[in-house]
C-alpha atoms as a PDB file:
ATOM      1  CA  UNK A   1      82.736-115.488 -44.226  1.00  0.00           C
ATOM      2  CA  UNK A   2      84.707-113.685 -46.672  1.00  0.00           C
ATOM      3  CA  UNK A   3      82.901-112.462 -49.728  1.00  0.00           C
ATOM      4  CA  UNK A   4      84.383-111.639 -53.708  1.00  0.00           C
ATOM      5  CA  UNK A   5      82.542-109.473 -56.039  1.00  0.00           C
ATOM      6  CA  UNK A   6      83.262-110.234 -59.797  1.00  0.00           C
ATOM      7  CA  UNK A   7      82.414-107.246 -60.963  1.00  0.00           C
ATOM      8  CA  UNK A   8      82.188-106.020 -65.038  1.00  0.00           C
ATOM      9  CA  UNK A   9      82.545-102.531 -65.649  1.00  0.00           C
ATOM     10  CA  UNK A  10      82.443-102.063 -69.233  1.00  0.00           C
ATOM     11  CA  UNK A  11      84.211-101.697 -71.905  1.00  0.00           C
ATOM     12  CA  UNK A  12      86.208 -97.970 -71.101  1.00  0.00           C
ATOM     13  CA  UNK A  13      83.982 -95.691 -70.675  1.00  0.00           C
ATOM     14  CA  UNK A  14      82.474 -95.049 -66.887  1.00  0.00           C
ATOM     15  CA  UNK A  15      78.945 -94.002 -68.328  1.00  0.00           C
ATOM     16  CA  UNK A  16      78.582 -97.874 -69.183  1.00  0.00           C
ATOM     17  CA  UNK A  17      78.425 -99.359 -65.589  1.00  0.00           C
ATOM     18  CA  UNK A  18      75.070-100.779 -64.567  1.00  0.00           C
ATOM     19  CA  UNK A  19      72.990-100.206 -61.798  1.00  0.00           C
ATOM     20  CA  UNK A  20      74.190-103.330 -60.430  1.00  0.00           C
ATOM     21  CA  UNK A  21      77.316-102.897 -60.719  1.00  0.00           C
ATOM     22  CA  UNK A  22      77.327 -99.820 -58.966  1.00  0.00           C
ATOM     23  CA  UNK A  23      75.687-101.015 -55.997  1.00  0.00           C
ATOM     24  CA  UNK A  24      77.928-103.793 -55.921  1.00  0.00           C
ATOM     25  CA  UNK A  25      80.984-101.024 -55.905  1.00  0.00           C
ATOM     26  CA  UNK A  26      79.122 -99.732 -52.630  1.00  0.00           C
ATOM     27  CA  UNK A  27      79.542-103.048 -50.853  1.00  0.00           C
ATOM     28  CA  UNK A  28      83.032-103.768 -51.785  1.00  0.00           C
ATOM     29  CA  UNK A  29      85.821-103.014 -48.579  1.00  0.00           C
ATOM     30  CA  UNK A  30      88.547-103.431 -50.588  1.00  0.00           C
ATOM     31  CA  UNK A  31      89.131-103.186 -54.354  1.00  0.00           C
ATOM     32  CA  UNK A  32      91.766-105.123 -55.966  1.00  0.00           C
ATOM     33  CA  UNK A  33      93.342-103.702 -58.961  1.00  0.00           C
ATOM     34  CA  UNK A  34      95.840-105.585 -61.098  1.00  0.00           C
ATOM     35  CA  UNK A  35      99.200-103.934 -62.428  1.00  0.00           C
ATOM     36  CA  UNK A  36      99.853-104.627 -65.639  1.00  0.00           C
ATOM     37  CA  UNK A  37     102.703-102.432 -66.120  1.00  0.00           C
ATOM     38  CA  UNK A  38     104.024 -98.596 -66.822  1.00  0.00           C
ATOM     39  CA  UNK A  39     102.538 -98.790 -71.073  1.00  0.00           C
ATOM     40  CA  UNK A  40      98.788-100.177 -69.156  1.00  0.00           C
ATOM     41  CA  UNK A  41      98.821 -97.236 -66.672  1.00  0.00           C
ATOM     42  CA  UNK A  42      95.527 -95.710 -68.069  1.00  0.00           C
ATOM     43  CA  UNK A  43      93.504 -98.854 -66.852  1.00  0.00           C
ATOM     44  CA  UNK A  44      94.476 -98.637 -63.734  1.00  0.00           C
ATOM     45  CA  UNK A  45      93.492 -94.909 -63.683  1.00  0.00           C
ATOM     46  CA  UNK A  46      90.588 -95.625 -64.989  1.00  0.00           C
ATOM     47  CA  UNK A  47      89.464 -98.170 -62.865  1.00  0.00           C
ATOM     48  CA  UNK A  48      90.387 -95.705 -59.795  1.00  0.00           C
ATOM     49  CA  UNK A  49      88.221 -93.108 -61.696  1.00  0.00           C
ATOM     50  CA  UNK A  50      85.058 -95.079 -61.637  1.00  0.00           C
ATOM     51  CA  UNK A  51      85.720 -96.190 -58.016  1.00  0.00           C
ATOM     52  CA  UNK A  52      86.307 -92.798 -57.201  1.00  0.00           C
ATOM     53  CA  UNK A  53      83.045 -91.670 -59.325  1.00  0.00           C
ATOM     54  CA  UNK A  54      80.644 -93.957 -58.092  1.00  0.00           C
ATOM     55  CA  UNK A  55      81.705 -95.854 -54.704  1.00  0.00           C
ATOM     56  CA  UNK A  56      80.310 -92.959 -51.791  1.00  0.00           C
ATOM     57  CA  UNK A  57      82.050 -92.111 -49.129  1.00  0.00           C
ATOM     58  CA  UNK A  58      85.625 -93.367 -48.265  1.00  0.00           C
ATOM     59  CA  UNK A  59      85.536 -96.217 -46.264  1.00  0.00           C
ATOM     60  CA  UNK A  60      87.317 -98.685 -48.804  1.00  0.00           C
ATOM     61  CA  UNK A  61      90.995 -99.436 -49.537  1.00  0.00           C
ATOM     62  CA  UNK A  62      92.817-100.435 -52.801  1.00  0.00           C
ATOM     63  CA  UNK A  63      95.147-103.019 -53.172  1.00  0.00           C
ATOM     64  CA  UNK A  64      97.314-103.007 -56.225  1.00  0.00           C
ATOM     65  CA  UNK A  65      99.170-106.592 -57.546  1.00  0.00           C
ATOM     66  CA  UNK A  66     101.304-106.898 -60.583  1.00  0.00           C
ATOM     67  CA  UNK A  67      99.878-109.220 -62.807  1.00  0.00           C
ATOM     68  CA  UNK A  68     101.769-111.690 -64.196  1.00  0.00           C
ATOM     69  CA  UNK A  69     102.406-112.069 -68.128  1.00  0.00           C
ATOM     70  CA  UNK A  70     102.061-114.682 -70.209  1.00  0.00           C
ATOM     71  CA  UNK A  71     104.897-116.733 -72.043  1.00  0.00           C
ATOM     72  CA  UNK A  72     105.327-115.505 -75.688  1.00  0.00           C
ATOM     73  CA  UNK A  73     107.848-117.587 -76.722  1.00  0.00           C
ATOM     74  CA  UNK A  74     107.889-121.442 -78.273  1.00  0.00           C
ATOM     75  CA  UNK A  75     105.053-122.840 -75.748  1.00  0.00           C
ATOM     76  CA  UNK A  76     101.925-123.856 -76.833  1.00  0.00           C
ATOM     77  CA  UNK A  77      99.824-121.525 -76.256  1.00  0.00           C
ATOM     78  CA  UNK A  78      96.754-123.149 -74.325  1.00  0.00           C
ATOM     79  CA  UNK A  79      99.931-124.244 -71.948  1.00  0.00           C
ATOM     80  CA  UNK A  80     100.884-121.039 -71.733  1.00  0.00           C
ATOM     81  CA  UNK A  81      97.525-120.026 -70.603  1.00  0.00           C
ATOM     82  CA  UNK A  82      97.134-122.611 -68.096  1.00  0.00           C
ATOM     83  CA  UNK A  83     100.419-120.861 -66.981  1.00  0.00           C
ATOM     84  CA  UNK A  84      99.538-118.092 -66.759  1.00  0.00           C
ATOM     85  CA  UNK A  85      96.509-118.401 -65.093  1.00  0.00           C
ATOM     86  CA  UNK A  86      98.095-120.882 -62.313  1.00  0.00           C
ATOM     87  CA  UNK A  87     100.080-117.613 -61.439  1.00  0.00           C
ATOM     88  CA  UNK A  88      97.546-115.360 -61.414  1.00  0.00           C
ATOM     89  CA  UNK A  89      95.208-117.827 -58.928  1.00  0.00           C
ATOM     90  CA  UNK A  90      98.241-118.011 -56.930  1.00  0.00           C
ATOM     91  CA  UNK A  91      98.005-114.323 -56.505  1.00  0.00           C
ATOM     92  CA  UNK A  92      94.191-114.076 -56.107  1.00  0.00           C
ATOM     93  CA  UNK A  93      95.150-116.761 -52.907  1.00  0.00           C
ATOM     94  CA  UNK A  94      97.371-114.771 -51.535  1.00  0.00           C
ATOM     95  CA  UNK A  95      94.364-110.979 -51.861  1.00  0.00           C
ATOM     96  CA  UNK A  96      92.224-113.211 -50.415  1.00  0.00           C
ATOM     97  CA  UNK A  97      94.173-114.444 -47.374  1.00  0.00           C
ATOM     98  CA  UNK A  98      96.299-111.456 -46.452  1.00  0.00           C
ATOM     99  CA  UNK A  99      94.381-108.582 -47.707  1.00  0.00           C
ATOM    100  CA  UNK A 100      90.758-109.345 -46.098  1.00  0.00           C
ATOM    101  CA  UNK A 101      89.478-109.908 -42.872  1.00  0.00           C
ATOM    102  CA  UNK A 102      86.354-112.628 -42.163  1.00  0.00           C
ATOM    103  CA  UNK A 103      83.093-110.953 -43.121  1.00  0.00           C
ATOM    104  CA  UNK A 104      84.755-108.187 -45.266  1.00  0.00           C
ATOM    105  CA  UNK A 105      83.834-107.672 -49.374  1.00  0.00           C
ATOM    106  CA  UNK A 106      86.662-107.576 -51.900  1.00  0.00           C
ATOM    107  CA  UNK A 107      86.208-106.605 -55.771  1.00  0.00           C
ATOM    108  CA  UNK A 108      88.288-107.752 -58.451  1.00  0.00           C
ATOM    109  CA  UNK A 109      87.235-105.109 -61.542  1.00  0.00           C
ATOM    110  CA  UNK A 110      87.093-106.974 -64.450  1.00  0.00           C
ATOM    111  CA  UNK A 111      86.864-104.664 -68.297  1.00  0.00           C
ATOM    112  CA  UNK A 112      83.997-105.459 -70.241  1.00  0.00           C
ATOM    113  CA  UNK A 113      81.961-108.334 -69.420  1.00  0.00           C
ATOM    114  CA  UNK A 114      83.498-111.035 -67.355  1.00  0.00           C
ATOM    115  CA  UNK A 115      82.212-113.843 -68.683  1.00  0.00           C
ATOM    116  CA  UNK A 116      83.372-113.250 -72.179  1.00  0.00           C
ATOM    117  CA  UNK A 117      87.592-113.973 -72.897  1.00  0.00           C
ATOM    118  CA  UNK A 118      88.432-112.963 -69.550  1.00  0.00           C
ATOM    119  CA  UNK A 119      89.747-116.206 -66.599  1.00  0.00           C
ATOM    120  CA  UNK A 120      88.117-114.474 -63.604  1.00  0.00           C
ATOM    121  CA  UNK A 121      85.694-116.360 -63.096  1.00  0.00           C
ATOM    122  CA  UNK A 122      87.487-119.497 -63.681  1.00  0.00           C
ATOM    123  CA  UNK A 123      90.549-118.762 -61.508  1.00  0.00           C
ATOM    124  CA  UNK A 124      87.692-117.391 -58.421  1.00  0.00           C
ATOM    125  CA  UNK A 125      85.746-120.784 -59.225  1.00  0.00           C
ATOM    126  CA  UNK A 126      89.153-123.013 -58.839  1.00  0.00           C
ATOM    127  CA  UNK A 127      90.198-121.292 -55.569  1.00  0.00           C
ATOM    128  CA  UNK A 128      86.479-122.147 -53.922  1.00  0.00           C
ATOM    129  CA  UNK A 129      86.331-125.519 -55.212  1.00  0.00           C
ATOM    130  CA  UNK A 130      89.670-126.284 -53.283  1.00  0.00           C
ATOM    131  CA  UNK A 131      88.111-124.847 -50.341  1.00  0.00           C
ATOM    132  CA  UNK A 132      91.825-123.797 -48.599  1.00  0.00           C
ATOM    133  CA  UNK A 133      90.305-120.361 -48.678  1.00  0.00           C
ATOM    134  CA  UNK A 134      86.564-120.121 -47.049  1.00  0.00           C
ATOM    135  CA  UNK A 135      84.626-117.429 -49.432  1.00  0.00           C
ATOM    136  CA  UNK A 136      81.619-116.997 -51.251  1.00  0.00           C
ATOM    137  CA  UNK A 137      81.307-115.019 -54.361  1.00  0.00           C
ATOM    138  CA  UNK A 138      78.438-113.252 -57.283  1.00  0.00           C
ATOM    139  CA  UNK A 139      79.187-112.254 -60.567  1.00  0.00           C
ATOM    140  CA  UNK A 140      77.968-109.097 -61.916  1.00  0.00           C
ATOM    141  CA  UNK A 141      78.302-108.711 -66.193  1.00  0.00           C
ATOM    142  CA  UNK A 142      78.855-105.629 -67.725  1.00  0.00           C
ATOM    143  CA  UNK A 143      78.585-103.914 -71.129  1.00  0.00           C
ATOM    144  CA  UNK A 144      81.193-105.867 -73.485  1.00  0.00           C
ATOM    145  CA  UNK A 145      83.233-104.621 -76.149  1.00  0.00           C
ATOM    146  CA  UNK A 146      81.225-106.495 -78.753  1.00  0.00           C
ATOM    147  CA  UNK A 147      78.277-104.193 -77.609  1.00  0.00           C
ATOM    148  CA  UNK A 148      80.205-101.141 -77.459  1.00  0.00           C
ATOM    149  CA  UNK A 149      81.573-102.190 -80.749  1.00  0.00           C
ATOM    150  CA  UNK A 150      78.088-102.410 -82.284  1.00  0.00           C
ATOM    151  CA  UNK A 151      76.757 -99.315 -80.741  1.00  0.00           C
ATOM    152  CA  UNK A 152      79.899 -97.103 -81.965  1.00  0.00           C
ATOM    153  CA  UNK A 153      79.324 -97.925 -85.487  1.00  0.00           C
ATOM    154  CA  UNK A 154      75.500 -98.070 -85.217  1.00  0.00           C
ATOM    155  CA  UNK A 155      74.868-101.306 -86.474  1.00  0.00           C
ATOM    156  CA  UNK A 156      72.987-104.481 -85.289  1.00  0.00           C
ATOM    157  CA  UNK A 157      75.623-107.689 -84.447  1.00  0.00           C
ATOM    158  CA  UNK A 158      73.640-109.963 -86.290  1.00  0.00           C
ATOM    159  CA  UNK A 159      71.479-110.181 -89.482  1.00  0.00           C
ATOM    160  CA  UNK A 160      68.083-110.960 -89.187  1.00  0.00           C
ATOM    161  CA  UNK A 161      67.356-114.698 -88.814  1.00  0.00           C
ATOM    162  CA  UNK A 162      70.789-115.417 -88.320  1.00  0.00           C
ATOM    163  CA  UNK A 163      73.426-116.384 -86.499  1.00  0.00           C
ATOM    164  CA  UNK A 164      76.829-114.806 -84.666  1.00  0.00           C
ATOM    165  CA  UNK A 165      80.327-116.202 -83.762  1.00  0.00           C
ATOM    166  CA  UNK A 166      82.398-114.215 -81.673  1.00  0.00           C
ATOM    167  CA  UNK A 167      85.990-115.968 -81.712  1.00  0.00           C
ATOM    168  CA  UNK A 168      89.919-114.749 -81.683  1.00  0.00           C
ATOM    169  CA  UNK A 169      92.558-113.991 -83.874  1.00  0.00           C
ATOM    170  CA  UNK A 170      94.227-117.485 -84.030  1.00  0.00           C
ATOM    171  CA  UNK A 171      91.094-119.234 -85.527  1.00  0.00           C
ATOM    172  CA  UNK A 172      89.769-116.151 -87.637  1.00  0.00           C
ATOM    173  CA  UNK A 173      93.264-116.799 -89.452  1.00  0.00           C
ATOM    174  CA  UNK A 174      91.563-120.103 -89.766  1.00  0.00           C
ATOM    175  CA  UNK A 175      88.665-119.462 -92.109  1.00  0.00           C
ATOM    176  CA  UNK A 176      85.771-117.243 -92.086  1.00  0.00           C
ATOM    177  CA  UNK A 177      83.181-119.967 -90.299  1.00  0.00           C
ATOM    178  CA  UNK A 178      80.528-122.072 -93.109  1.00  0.00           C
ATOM    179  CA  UNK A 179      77.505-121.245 -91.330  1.00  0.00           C
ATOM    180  CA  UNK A 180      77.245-118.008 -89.943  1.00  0.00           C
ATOM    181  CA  UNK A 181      77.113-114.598 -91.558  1.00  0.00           C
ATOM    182  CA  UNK A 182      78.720-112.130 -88.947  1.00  0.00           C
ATOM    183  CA  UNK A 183      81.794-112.522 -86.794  1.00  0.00           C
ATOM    184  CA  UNK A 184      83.000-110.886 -83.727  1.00  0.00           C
ATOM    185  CA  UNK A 185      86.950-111.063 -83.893  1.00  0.00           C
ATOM    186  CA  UNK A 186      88.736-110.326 -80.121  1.00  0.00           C
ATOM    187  CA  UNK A 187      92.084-110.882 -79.311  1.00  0.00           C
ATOM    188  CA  UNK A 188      93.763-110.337 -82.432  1.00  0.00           C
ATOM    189  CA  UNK A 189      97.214-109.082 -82.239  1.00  0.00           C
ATOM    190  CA  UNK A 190      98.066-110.292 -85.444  1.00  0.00           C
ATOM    191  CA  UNK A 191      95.999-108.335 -87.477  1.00  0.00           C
ATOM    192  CA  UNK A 192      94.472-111.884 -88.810  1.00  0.00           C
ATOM    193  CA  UNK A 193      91.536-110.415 -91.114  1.00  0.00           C
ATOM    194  CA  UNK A 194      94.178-110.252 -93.862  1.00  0.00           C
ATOM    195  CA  UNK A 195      93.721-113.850 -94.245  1.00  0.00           C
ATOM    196  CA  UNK A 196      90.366-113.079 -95.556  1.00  0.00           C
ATOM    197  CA  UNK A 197      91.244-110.649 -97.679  1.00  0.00           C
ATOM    198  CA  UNK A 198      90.487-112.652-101.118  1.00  0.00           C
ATOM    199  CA  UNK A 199      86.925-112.475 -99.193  1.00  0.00           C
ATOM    200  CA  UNK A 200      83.606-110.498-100.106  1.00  0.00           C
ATOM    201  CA  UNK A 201      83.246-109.018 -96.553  1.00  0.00           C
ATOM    202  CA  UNK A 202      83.063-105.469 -94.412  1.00  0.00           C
ATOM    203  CA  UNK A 203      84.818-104.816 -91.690  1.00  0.00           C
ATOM    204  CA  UNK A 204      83.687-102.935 -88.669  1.00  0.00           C
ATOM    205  CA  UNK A 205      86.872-102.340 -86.439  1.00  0.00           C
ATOM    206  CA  UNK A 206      87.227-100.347 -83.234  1.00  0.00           C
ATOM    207  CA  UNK A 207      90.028 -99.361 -80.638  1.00  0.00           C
ATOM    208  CA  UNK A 208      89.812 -98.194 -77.253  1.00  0.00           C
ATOM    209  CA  UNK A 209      86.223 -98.404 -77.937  1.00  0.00           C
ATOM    210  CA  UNK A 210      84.238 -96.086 -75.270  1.00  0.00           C
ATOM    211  CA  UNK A 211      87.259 -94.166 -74.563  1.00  0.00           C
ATOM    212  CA  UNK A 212      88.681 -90.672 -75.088  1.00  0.00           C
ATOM    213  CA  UNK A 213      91.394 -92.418 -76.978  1.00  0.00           C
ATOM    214  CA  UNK A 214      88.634 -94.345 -79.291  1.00  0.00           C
ATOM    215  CA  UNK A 215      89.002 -95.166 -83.019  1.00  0.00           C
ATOM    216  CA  UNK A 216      86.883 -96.171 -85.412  1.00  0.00           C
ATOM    217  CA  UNK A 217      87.139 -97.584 -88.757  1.00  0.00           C
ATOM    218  CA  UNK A 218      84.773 -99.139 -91.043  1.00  0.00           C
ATOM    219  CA  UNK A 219      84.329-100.464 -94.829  1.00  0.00           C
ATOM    220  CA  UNK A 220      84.721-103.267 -97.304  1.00  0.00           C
ATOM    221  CA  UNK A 221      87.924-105.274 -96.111  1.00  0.00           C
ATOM    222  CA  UNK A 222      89.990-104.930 -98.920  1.00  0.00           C
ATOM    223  CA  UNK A 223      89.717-101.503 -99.174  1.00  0.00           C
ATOM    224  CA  UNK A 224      90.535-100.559 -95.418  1.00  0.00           C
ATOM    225  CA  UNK A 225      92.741-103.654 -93.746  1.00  0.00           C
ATOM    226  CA  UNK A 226      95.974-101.583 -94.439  1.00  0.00           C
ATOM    227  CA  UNK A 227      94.381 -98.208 -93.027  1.00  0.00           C
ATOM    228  CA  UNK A 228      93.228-100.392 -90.130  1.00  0.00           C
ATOM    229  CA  UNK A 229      96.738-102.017 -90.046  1.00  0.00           C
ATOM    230  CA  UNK A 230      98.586 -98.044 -90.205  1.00  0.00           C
ATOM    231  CA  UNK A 231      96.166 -96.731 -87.925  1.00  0.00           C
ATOM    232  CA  UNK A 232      96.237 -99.802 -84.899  1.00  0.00           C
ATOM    233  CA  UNK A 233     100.133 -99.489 -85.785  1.00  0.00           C
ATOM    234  CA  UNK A 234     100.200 -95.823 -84.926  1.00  0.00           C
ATOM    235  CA  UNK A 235      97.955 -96.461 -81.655  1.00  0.00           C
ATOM    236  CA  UNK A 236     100.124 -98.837 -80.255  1.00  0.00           C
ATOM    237  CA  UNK A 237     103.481 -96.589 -80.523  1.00  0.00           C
ATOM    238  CA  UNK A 238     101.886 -93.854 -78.928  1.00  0.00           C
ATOM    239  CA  UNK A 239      99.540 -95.692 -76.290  1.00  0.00           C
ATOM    240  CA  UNK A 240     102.426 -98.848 -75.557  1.00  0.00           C
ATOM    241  CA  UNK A 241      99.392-100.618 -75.657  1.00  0.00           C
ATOM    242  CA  UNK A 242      95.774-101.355 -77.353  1.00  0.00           C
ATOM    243  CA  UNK A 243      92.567-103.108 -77.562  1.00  0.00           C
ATOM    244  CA  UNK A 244      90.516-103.507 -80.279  1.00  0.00           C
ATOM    245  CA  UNK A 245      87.995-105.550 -81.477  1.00  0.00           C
ATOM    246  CA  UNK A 246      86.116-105.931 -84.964  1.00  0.00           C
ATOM    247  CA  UNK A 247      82.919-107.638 -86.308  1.00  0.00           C
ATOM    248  CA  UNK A 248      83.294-109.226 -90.379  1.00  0.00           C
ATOM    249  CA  UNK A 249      80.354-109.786 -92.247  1.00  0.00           C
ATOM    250  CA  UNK A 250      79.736-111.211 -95.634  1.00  0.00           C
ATOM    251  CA  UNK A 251      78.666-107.937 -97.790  1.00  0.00           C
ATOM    252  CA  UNK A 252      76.048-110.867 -99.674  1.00  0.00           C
ATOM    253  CA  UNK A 253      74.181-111.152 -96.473  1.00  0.00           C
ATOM    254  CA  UNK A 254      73.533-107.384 -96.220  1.00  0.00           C
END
């Protein structure tokens, strides 16, 4: 039987994979690495890096596959999603089928942790369930940006005795939350903390976190959002592409 490693490596930086996941690089026959265009190069290179770093020998094979995008225009956008990730299971079918033989390993290398905003799983899960495709798989988590975040600016996530939300752009522009003090922002291409702006609250906000490229910026929210907004601005020209992530937290809760 055919066998898929979801494997986490972290959030950039090759000095954050595991033990774990390490061994399970060493078991893997075939890695599969998904294209997501010329401006996303560096990922790919990166994830070649820590293959190359840590995987012994070379016995193994990589198999690239462009990954498909998702629909920006008037969709909604948990259709768009669904989408999105229909295509992308339709192309996991097809790495499966073709691209291993019965009894062999394949990877799928999945940045920071995959259980946190990332389909993996989910897609890996749906294929099995159908049972077309005859595989067994593990899931092995990795170092998330959240807690490369944290570390990078030294801080704790939460405050003691209380509570964290980690969320998204789209409902940060929402409303900081009623019952929590700290909040772990992802996917925010919409620079959505202004919303909050009126708000008594620091910001903690970090790009390419763990990587040469990495930027940091931190401070009360009113007095750094349009730094924050220049600086991810800037990044994004000369990268074609960037991830960030940021943690709010009511300054009264300090």
């Amino acid at each position: 039987m055919k066998k898929i490693l979801i494997i986490g490596i972290g959030a950039g930086n090759p000095d954050y994979l595991t033990v774990q996941a390490i061994n399970a690089l060493n078991q893997a026959d075939v890695f599969f690495v998904m294209d997501k265009g010329v401006a996303k190069e560096k990922l790919i290179a990166l994830r070649k890096q820590i293959i190359e770093r840590f995987v012994d020998g070379d016995r193994y094979r990589i198999v690239e596959a462009t990954s498909p995008e998702r629909r920006r225009d008037e969709i909604e956008y948990r259709a768009a999603v669904d989408e999105l990730n229909r295509d992308k299971q339709a192309i996991f079918e097809r790495l499966i089928s073709d691209e291993m033989s019965d009894g062999e390993i394949g990877a799928f290398l999945v940045w920071g942790d995959p259980s946190l905003y990332d389909s993996t799983i989910r897609i890996v899960e749906t294929i099995a369930r159908d049972g077309t495709h005859a595989f067994d798989y593990d899931v092995i988590p990795g170092i998330s940006s959240v807690q490369a975040l944290a570390a990078q600016h030294k801080i704790p996530l939460n405050l003691i005795g209380r509570s964290i939300e980690i969320t998204n752009g789209r409902t940060i522009a929402e409303g900081f939350p009623d019952n929590v003090d700290s909040v772990v922002v992802m996917l925010d291409s919409q620079n959505a903390y202004r919303h909050l702006a009126d708000q008594d609250l620091d910001i903690y906000w970090g790009a390419y976190v763990g990587t040469p490229d990495e930027i940091l910026i931190a401070g009360k929210l009113c007095d750094v959002m349009d730094e924050i907004e220049r600086v991810r601005a800037d990044a994004r020209r000369t990268h074609g592409w960037i991830m960030d992530t940021y943690l709010l937290r009511r300054r009264n809760g300090t």
